[in-house]
Protein backbone atom coordinates (compact mmCIF):
# COMPACT_ATOMS: atom_id res chain seq x y z
CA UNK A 1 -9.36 8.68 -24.76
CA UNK A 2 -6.11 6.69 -25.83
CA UNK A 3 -6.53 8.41 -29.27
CA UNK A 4 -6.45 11.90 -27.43
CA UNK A 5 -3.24 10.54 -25.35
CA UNK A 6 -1.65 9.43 -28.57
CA UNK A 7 -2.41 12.57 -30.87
CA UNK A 8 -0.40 14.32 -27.44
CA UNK A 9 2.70 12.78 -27.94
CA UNK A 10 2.29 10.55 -24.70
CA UNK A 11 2.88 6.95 -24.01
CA UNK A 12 -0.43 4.81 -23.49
CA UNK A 13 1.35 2.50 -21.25
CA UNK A 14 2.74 5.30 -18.85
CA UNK A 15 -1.19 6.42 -18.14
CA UNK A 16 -2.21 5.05 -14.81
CA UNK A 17 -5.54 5.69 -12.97
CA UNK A 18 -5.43 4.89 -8.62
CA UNK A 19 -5.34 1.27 -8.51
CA UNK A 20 -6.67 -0.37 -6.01
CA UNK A 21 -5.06 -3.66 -4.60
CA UNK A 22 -6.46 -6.16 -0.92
CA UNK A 23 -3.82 -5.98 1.10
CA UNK A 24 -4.59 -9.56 3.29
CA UNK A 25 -2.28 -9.79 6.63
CA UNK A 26 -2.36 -13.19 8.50
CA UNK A 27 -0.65 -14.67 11.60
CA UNK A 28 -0.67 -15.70 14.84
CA UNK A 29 -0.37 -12.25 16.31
CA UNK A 30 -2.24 -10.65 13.79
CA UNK A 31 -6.05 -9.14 14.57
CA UNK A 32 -9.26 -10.78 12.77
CA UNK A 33 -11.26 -8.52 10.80
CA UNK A 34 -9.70 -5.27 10.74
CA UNK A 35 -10.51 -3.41 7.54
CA UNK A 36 -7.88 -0.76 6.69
CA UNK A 37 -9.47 1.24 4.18
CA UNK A 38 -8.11 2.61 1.63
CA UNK A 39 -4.09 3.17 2.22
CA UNK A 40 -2.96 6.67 0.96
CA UNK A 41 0.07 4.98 -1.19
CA UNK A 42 1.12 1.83 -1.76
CA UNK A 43 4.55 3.21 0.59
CA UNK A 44 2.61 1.94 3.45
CA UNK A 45 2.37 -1.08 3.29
CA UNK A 46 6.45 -1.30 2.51
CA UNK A 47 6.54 0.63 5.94
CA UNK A 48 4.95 -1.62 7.40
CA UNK A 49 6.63 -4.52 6.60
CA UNK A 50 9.52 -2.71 7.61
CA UNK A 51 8.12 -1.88 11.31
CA UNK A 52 7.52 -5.82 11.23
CA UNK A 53 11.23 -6.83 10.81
CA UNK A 54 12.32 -4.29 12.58
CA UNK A 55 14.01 -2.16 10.02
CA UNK A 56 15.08 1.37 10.07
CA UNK A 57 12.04 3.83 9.11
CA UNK A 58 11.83 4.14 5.14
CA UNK A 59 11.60 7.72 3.82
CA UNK A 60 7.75 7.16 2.50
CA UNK A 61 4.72 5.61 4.16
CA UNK A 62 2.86 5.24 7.29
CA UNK A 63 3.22 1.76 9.05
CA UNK A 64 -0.53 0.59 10.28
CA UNK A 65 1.57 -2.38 12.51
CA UNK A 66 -0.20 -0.87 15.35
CA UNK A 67 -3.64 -1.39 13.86
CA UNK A 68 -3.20 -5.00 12.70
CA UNK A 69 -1.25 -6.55 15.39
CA UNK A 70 -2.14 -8.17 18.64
CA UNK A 71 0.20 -6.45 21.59
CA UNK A 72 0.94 -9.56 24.35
């Protein structure tokens, strides 16, 4: 395949296939166990983080705060 890519003109290094990463969450307030699936773009999680500081909403992602945290 990367001799195919090459003879193209294009940049092995630039070629990505969906990467897959854990995402691991832990706290106090945090649930036990939950098991997001598979996010639809890394974006989320960034949102996320975001929802947890209490930041203004980021163009991209979908915060999953709601699904992870404990609500007192």
């Amino acid at each position: 395949m990367l001799d195919k890519v090459k003879k193209a003109g294009m940049d092995v290094y630039t070629i990505h296939s969906r990467e897959y990463v854990p995402v691991l969450v832990a706290g106090e307030r945090i649930k036990k166990g939950i098991n997001l699936g598979i996010l639809s773009t890394y974006a989320d999680i960034g949102q996320t983080v975001a929802d947890l500081l209490g930041c203004e909403r980021l163009p991209n992602g979908v915060s999953f705060k709601d699904e992870i945290m404990i609500l007192r």
